[in-house]
Protein backbone atom coordinates (compact mmCIF):
# COMPACT_ATOMS: atom_id res chain seq x y z
CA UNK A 1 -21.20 48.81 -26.81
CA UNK A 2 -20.56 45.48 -28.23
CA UNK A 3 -16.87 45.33 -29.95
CA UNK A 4 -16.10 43.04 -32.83
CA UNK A 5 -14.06 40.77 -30.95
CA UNK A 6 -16.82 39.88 -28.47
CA UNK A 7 -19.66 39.66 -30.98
CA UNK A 8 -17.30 36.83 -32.90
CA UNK A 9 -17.04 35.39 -29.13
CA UNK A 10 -20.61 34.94 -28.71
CA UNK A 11 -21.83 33.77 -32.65
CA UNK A 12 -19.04 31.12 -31.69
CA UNK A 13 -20.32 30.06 -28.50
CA UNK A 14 -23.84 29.97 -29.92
CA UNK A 15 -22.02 27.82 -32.74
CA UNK A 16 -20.51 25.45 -30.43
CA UNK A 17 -23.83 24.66 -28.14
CA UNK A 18 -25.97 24.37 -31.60
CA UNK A 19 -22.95 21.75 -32.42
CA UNK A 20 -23.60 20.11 -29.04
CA UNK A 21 -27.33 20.24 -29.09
CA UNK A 22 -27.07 18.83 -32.90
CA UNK A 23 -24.44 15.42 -31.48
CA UNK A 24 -26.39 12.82 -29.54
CA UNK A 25 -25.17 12.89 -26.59
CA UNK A 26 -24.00 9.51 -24.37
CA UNK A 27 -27.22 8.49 -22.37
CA UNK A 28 -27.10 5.98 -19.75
CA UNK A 29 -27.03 2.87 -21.30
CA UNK A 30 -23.23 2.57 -20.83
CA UNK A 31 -21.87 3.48 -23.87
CA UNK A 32 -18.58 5.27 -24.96
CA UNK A 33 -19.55 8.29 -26.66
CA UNK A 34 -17.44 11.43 -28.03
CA UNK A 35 -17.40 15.00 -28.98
CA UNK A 36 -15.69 16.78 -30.86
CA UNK A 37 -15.26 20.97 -30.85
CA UNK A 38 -13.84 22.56 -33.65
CA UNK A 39 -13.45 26.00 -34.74
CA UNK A 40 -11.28 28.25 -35.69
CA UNK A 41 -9.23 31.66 -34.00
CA UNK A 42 -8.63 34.68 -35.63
CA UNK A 43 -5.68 37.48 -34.37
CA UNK A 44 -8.28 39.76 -33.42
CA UNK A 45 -9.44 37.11 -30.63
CA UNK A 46 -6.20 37.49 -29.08
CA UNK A 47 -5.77 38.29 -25.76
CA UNK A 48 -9.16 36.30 -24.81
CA UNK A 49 -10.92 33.26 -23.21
CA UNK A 50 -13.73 31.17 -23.95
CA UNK A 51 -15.77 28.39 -22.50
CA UNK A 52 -17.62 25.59 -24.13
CA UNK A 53 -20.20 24.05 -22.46
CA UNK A 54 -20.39 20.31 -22.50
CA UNK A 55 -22.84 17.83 -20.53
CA UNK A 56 -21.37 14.74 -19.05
CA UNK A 57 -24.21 12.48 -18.09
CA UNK A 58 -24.18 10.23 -14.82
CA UNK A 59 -23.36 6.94 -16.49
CA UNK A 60 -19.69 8.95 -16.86
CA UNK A 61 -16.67 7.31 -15.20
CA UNK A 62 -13.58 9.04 -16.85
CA UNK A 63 -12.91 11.51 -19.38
CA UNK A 64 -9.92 11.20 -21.96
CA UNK A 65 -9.38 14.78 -23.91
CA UNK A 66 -7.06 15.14 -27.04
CA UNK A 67 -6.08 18.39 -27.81
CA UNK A 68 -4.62 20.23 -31.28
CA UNK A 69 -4.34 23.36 -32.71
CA UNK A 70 -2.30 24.84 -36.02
CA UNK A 71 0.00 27.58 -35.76
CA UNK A 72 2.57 26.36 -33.28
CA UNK A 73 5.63 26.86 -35.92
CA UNK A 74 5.11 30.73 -35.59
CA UNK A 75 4.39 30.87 -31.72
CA UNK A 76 0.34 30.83 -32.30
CA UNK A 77 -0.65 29.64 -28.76
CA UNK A 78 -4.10 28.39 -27.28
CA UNK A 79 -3.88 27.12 -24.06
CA UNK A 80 -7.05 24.45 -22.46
CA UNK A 81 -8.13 24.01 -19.16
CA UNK A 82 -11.27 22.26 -17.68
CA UNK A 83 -14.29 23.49 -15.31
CA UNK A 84 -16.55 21.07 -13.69
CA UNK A 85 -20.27 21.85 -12.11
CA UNK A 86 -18.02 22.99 -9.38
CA UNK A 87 -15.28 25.14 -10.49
CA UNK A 88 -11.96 24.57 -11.47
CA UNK A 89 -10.56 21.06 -12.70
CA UNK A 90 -6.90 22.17 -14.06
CA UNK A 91 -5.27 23.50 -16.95
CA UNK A 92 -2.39 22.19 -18.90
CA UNK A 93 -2.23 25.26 -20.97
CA UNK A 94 -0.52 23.92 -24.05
CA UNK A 95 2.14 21.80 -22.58
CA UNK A 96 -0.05 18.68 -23.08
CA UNK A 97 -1.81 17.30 -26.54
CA UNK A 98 -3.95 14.48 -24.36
CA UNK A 99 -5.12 14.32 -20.94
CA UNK A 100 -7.70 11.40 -18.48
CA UNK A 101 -9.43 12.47 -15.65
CA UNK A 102 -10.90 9.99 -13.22
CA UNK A 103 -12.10 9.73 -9.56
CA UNK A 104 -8.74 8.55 -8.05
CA UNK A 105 -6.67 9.14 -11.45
CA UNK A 106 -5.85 12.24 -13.62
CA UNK A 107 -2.89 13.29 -15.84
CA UNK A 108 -0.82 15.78 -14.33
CA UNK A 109 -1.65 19.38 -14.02
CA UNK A 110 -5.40 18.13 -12.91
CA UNK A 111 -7.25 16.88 -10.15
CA UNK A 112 -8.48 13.37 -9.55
CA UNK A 113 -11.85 13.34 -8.52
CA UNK A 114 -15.64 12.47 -8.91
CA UNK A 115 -16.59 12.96 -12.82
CA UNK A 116 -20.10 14.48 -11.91
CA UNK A 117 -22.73 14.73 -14.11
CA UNK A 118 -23.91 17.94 -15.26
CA UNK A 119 -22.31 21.17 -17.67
CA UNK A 120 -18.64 21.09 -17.50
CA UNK A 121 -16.86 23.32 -19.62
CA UNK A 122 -13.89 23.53 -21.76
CA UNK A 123 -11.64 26.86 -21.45
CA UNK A 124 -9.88 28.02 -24.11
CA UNK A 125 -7.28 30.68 -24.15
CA UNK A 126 -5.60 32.66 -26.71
CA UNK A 127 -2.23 34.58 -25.38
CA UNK A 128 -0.84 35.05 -28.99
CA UNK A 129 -2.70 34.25 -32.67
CA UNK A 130 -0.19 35.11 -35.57
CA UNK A 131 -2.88 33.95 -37.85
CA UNK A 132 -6.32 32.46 -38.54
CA UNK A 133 -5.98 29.05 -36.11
CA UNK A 134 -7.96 26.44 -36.40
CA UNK A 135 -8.61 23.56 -33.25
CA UNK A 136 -9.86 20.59 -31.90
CA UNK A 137 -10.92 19.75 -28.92
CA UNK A 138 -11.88 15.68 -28.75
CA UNK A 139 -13.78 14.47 -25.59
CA UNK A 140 -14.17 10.44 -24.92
CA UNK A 141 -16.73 10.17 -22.27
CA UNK A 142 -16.19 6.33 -20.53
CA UNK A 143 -18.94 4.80 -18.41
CA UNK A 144 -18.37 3.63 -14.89
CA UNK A 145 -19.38 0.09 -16.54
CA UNK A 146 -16.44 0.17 -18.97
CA UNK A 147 -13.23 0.23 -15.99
CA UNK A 148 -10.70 1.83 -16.76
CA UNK A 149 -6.98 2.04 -14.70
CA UNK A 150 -9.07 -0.26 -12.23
CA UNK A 151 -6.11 -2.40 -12.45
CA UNK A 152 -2.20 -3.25 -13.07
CA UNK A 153 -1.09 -0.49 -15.69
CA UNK A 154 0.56 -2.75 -19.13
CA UNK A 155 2.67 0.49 -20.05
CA UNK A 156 6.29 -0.87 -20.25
CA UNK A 157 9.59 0.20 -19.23
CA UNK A 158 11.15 -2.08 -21.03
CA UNK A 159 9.88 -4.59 -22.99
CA UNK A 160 12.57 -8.10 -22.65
CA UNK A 161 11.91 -11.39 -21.07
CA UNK A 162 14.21 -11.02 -17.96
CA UNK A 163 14.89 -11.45 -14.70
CA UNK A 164 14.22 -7.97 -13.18
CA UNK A 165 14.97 -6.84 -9.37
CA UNK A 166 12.96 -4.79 -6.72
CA UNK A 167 11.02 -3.84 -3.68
CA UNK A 168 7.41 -4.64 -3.12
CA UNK A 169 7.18 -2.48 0.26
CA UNK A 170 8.13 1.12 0.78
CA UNK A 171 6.66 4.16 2.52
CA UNK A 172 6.21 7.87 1.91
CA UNK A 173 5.21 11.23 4.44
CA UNK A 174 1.88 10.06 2.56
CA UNK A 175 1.70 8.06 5.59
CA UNK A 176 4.26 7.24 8.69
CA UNK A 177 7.71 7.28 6.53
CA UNK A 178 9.30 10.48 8.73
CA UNK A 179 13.16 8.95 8.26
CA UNK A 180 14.54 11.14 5.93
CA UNK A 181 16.30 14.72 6.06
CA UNK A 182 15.48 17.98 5.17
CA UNK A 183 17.85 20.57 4.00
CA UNK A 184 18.87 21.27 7.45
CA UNK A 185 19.61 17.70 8.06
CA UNK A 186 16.88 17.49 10.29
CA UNK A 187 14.01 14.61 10.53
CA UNK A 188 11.54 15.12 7.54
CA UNK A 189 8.60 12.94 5.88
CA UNK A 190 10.01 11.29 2.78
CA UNK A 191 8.99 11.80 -0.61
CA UNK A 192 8.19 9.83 -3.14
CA UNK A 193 11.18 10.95 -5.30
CA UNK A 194 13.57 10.53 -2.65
CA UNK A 195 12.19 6.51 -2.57
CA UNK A 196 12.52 7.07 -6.03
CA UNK A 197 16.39 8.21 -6.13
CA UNK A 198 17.29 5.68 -3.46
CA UNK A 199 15.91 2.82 -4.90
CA UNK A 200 17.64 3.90 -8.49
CA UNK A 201 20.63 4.25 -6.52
CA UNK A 202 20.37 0.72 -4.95
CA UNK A 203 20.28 -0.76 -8.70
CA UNK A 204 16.62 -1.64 -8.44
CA UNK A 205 14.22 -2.11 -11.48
CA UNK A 206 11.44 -1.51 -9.80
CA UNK A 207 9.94 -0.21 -6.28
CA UNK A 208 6.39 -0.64 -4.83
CA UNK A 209 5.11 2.53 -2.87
CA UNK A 210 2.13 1.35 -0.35
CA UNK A 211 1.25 4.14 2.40
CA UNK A 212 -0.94 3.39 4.90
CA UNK A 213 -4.99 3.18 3.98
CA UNK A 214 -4.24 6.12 1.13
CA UNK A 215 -3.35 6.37 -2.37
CA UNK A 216 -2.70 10.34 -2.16
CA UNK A 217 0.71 9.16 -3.75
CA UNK A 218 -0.05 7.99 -6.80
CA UNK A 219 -0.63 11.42 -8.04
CA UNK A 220 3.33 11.89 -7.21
CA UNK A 221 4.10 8.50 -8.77
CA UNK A 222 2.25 9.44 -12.12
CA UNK A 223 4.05 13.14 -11.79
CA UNK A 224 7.35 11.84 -10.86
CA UNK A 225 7.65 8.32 -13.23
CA UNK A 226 8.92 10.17 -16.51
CA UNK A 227 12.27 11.36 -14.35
CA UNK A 228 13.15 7.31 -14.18
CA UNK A 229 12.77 5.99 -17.15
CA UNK A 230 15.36 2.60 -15.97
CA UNK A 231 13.08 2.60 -13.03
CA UNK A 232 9.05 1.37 -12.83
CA UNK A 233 7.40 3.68 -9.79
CA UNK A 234 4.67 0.90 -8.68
CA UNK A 235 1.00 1.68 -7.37
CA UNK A 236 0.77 0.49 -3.82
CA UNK A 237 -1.11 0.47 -1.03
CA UNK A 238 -1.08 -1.52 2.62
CA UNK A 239 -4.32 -1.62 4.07
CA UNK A 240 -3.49 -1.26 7.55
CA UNK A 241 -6.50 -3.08 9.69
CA UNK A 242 -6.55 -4.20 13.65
CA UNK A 243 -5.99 -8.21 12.02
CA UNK A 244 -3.44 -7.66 10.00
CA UNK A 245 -1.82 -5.64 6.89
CA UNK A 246 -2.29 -6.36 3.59
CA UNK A 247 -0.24 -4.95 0.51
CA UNK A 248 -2.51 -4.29 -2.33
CA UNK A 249 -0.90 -3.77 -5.72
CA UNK A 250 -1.32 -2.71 -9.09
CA UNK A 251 -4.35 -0.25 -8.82
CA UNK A 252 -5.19 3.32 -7.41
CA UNK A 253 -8.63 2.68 -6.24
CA UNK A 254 -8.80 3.32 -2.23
CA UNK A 255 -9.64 -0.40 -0.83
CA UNK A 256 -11.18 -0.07 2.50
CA UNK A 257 -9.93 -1.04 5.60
CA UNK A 258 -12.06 -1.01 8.43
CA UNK A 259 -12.64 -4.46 9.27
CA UNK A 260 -15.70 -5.10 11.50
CA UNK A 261 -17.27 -2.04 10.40
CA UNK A 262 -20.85 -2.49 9.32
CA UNK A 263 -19.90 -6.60 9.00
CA UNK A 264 -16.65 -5.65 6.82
CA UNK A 265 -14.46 -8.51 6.25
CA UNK A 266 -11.25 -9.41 5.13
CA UNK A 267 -13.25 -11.33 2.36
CA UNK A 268 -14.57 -7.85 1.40
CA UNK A 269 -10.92 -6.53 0.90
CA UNK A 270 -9.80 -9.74 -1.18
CA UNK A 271 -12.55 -10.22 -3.15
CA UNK A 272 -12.36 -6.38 -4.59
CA UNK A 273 -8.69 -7.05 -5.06
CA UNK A 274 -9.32 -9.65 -7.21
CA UNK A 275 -11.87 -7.81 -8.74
CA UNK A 276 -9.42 -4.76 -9.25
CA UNK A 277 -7.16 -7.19 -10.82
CA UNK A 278 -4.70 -6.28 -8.33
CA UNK A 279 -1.92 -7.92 -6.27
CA UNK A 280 -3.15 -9.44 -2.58
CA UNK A 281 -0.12 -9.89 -0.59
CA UNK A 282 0.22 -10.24 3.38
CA UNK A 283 2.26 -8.17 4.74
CA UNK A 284 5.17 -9.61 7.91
CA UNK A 285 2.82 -12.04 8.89
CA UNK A 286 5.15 -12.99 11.78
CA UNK A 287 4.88 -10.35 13.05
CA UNK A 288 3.61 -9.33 16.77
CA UNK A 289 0.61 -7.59 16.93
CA UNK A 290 0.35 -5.18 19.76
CA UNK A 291 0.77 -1.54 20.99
CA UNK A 292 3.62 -0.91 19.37
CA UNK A 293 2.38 -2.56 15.86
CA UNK A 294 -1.44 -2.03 15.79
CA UNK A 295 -2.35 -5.51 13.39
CA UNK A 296 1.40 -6.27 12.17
CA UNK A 297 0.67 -10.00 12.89
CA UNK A 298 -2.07 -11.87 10.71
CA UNK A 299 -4.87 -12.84 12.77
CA UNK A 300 -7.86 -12.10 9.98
CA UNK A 301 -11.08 -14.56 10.67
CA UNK A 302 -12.17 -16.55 7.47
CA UNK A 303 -9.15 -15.54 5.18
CA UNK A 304 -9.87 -17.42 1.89
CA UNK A 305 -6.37 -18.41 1.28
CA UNK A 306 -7.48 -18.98 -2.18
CA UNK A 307 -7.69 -15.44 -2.65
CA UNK A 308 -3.57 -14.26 -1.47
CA UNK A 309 -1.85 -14.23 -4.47
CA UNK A 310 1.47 -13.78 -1.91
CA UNK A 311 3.27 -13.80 1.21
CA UNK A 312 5.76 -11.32 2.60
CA UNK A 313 8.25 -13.95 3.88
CA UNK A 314 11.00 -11.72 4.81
CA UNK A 315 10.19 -8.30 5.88
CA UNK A 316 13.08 -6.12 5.83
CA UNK A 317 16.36 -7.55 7.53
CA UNK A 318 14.04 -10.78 9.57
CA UNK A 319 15.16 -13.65 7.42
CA UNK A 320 15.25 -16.52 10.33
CA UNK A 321 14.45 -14.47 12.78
CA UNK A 322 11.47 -14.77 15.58
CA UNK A 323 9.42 -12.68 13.45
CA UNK A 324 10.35 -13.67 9.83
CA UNK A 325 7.66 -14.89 7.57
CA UNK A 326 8.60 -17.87 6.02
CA UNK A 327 7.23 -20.43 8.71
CA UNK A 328 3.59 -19.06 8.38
CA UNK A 329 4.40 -19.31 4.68
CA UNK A 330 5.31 -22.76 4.87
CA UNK A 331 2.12 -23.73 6.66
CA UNK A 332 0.12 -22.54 4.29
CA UNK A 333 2.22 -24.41 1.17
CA UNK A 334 1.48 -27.34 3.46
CA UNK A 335 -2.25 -26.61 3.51
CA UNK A 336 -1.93 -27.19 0.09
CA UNK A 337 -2.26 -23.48 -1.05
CA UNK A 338 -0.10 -22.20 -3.76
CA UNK A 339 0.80 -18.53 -2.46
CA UNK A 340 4.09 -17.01 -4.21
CA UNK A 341 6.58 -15.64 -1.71
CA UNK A 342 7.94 -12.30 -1.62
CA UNK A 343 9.84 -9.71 0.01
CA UNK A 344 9.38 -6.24 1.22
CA UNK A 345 11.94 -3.71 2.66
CA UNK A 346 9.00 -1.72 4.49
CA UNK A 347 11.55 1.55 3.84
CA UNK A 348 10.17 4.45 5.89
CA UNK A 349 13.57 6.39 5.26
CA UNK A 350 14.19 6.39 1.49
CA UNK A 351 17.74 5.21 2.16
CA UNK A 352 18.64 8.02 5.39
CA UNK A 353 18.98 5.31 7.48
CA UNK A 354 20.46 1.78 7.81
CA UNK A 355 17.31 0.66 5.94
CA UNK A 356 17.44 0.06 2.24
CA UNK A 357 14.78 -0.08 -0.52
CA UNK A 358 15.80 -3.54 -2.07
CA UNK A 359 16.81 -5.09 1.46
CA UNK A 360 15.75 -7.58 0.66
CA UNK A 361 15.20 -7.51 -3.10
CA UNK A 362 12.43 -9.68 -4.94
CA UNK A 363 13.63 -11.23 -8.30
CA UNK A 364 10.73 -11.46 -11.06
CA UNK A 365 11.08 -13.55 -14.43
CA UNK A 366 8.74 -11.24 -16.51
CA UNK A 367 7.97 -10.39 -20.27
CA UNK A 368 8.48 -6.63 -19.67
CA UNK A 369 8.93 -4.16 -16.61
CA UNK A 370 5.38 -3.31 -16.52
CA UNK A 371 2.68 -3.39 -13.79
CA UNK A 372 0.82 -6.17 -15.05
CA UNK A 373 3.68 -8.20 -16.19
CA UNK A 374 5.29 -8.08 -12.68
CA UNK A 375 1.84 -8.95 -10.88
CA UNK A 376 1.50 -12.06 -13.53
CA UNK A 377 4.60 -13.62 -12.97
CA UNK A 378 4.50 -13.22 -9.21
CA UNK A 379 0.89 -14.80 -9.27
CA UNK A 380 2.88 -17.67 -11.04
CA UNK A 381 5.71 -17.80 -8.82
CA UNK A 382 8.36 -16.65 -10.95
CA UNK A 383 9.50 -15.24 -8.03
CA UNK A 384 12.87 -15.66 -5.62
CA UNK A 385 14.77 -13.39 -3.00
CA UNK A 386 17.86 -12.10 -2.46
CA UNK A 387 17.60 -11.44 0.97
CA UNK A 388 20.25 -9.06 1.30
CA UNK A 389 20.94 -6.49 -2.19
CA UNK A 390 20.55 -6.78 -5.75
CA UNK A 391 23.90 -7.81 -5.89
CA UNK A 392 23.62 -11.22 -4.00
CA UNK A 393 23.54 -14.77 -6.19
CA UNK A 394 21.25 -15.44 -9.15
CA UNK A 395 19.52 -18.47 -9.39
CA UNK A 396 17.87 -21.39 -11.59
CA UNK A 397 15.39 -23.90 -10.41
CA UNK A 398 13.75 -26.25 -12.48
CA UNK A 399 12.90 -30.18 -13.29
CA UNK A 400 12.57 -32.33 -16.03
CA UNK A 401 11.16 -35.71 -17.34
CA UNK A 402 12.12 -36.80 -20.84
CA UNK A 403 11.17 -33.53 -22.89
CA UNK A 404 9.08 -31.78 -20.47
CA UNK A 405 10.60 -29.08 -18.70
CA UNK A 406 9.04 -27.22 -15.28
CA UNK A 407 10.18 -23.61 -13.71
CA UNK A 408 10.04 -22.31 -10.65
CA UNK A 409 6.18 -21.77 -9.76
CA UNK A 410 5.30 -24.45 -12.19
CA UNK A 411 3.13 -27.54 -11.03
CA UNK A 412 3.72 -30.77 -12.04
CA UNK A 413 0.87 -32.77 -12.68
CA UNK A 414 0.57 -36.40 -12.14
CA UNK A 415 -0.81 -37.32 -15.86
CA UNK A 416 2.03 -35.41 -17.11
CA UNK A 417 4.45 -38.19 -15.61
CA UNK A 418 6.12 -41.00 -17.57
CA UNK A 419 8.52 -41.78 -15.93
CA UNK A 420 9.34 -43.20 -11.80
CA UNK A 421 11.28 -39.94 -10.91
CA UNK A 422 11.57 -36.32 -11.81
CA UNK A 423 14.69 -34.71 -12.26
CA UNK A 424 15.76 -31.53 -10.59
CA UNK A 425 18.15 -28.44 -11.13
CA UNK A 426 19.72 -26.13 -9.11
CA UNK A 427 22.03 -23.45 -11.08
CA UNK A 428 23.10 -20.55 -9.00
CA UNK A 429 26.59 -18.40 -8.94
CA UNK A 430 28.85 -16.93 -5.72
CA UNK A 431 28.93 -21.12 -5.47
CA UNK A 432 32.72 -20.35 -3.80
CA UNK A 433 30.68 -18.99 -0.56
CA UNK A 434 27.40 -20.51 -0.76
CA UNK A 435 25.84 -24.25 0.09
CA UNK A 436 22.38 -25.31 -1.02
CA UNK A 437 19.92 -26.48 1.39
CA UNK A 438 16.77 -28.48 -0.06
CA UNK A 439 13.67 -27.57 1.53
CA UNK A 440 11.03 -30.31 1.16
CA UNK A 441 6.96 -30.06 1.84
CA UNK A 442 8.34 -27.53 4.82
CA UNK A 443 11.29 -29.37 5.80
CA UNK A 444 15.28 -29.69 5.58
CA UNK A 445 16.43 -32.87 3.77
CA UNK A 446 19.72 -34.25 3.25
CA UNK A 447 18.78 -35.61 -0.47
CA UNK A 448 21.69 -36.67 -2.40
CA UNK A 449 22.65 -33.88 -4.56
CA UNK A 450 24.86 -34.73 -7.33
CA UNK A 451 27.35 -31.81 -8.06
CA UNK A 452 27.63 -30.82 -11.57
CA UNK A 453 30.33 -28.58 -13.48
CA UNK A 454 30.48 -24.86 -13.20
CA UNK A 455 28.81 -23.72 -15.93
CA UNK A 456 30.37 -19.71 -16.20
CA UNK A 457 30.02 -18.43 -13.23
CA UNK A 458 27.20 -20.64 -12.38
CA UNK A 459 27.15 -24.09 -10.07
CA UNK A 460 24.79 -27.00 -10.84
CA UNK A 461 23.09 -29.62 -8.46
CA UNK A 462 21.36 -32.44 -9.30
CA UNK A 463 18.80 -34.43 -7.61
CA UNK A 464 16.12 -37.08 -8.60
CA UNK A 465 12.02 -37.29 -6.48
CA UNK A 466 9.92 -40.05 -6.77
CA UNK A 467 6.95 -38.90 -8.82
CA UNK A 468 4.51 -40.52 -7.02
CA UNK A 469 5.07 -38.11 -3.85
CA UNK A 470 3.13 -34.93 -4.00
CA UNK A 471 3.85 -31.68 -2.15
CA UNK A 472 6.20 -28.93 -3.10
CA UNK A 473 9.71 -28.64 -3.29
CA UNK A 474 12.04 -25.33 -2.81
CA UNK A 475 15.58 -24.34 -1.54
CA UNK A 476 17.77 -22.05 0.27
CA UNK A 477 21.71 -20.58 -0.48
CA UNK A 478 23.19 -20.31 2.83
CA UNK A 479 26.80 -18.38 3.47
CA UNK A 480 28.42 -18.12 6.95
CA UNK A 481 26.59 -14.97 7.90
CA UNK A 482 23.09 -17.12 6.98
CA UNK A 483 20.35 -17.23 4.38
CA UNK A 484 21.75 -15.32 1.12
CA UNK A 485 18.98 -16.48 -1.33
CA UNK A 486 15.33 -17.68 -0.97
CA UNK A 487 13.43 -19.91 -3.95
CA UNK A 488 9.94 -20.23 -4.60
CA UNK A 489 8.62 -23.80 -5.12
CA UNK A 490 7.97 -25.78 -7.89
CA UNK A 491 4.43 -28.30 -7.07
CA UNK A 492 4.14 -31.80 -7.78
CA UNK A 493 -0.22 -32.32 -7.32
């Protein structure tokens, strides 16, 4: 016997696929096309479930869905949830008015994956219907040729012109981080909110999260980034490879890493990156590669330079030691490439140990704590370290001629020059414990530095270079324990 409340269930499913068989629906030419369901829920349907049937052709990349209903005020409830040609995608029931789904990217409460072609279906459900409801269900189909969270993410933090502090190089039981404790206090993997909570403890703005050849994390990051609003959670990845690691930045599609495979080449993993829009950073290039580090050191046939947007120069605590970074970055300055340094903790505790997310920490001049913003400014080498906490000395480096000013990262070009010599600035504070050492195409100079008054809490030194003597031109803060501060350069071509 057919009951009222299932003959309204089928007229409206009949209603819907007329609806659907009435829209054009997005063919494969690559364009953005949407749906829209509608009807409306009466109390008799309560207690029930639907599903609409929807075709997603193969030109589909990602779906966005937007979600509304009316009778919320007086605890009317219909809850969604999504069915692919396989089965199950998720449900948010009604804790969520918009939702993506993606191969390697989904809001929470679904799963990333392959957006297949074929009938998917939306489920509706109706726990409780005080009154006639109506809905809408909106569905933005977007082609694989229109990318989408392909690259750095612009969605800010905060939104000021600043300098702002982190760590480009943590780890996660995603891949080998086992250094933190469970509740017995015994050796567990770490979790992406416990690299959260330390790094928020350490005063950062922002931490990187790269596990080994995976992004299975991001799913936690994108889960886990409304809990820290003061702190940025950052897409990462290190593709691990027999010739040498590579931090890739800024994007949640998986970048191969098997090098020598089919002819795979380190080209092949660059030139995606920059495709991706991503960050390309080498990771503790100084490293030794050997048992105990599969690939740590660089040793990558036909890198194109070009394409490394930056260097890890200090990896952790090695600053001037045998396996630090900065004398493989120097060589490559002196090459005449214009690579941004960096720094990395490369954290597999989350703070248990000794080991601290922002030791050391990376200072970025950026328009907002954002993603994209970050990866901009370190492409332009708005970028210095403190190589031992946020806390250490703050920094200014920049030159002048007449009314033209240059900042760290900048390069000065020779038919911008007017003058014999180009002035240069060094402002930085904790002056009381700290010396400046000029660092000049790769080596230590004793220029004549002229000191200036303390501005604040802030020291100034002074220096002139002839203009007509290209290379690059950076510095050091040194204390009695050692390096405290690392600059980037600024270029004179």
């Amino acid at each position: 016997m057919i009951t009222k409340p299932l003959l309204l269930t089928l007229f409206f499913c009949l209603l819907i696929t007329a609806m659907l068989m009435e829209t054009a629906l997005a063919d494969d030419r690559g364009e953005i096309h949407v749906l829209e369901l509608t009807g409306t829920i009466t109390p008799s349907e309560e207690g029930t479930y639907i599903k609409i049937p929807f075709t997603v052709p193969s030109s589909t990349g990602a779906l966005e869905i937007e979600f509304e209903y009316e009778g919320r005020r007086i605890h009317s409830e219909i809850e969604i949830g999504l069915f692919d040609p396989n089965g199950f995608r998720g449900t948010s029931r009604f804790s969520k008015s918009r939702f993506y789904l993606s191969r390697h990217r989904t809001t929470p409460s679904y799963f990333p994956g392959p957006v297949e072609p074929g009938e998917w279906h939306v489920s509706l459900g109706f726990p409780t219907i005080r009154q006639e409801s109506a809905y809408r269900v909106k569905i933005t189909m977007i082609p694989k040729s229109h990318p989408v969270y392909t690259g750095p993410d612009s969605e800010s933090l905060q939104d000021s012109l600043k300098w702002y502090k982190g760590d480009f190089h943590t780890h996660t039981g995603h891949s080998d981080a086992f250094g933190c404790h469970d509740t017995r206090g015994l050796r567990s993997p770490c979790q992406v909110y416990q690299v959260a909570e330390a790094s928020h403890r350490n005063g950062l703005d922002f931490v990187s999260i790269n596990d080994h050849n995976t992004v299975s994390h991001h799913q936690d990051i994108f889960t886990i980034q409304p809990t820290f609003p003061d702190l940025l959670l950052i897409r990462g990845q290190e593709v691990t490879t027999f010739f040498g690691h590579m931090n890739v930045i800024g994007t949640s599609e998986p970048v191969d890493f098997r090098i020598g495979y089919e002819n795979y080449t380190v080209s092949d993993i660059q030139a995606l990156s920059r495709d991706l829009g991503s960050l390309f950073v080498i990771a503790h290039p100084g490293r030794e590669t050997g048992p105990s580090c599969t690939g740590c050191g660089w040793s990558a046939e036909n890198t194109n330079f070009d394409l490394v947007d930056a260097i890890e120069i200090v990896n952790g605590t090695n600053v001037e030691t045998a396996i630090a970074g900065i004398p493989f970055w120097h060589e490559r300055l002196n090459e005449g490439y214009r690579i941004t340094g960096i720094g990395g903790s490369d954290d597999h505790g989350a703070g248990f140990g000794r080991a601290q997310p922002g030791t050391p920490t990376t200072m970025v001049y950026a328009a907002s704590l954002s993603e994209k913003d970050l990866i901009d400014s370190v492409r332009k080498g708005r970028v210095y370290l403190k190589t031992r906490a946020p806390e250490g000395p703050e920094i200014r480096f920049y030159a002048t001629m007449g009314d033209k000013r240059w900042e760290m990262g900048d390069e000065i070009r020779s038919k911008e020059l007017t003058e014999k010599e180009i002035k240069f600035f060094i402002e930085y504070s904790h002056f009381e414990e700290n010396e400046v050492e000029l660092i000049i195409n790769g080596e230590l100079v004793n220029h004549s530095l002229i000191d200036r008054n303390p501005s604040g809490h802030f020291a100034t030194k002074e220096f002139s270079h002839p203009a007509n003597e290209t290379g690059w031109i950076r510095f050091n803060l040194r204390d009695p324990e050692g390096i405290t501060v690392i600059s980037n350069p600024i270029y004179i071509r």
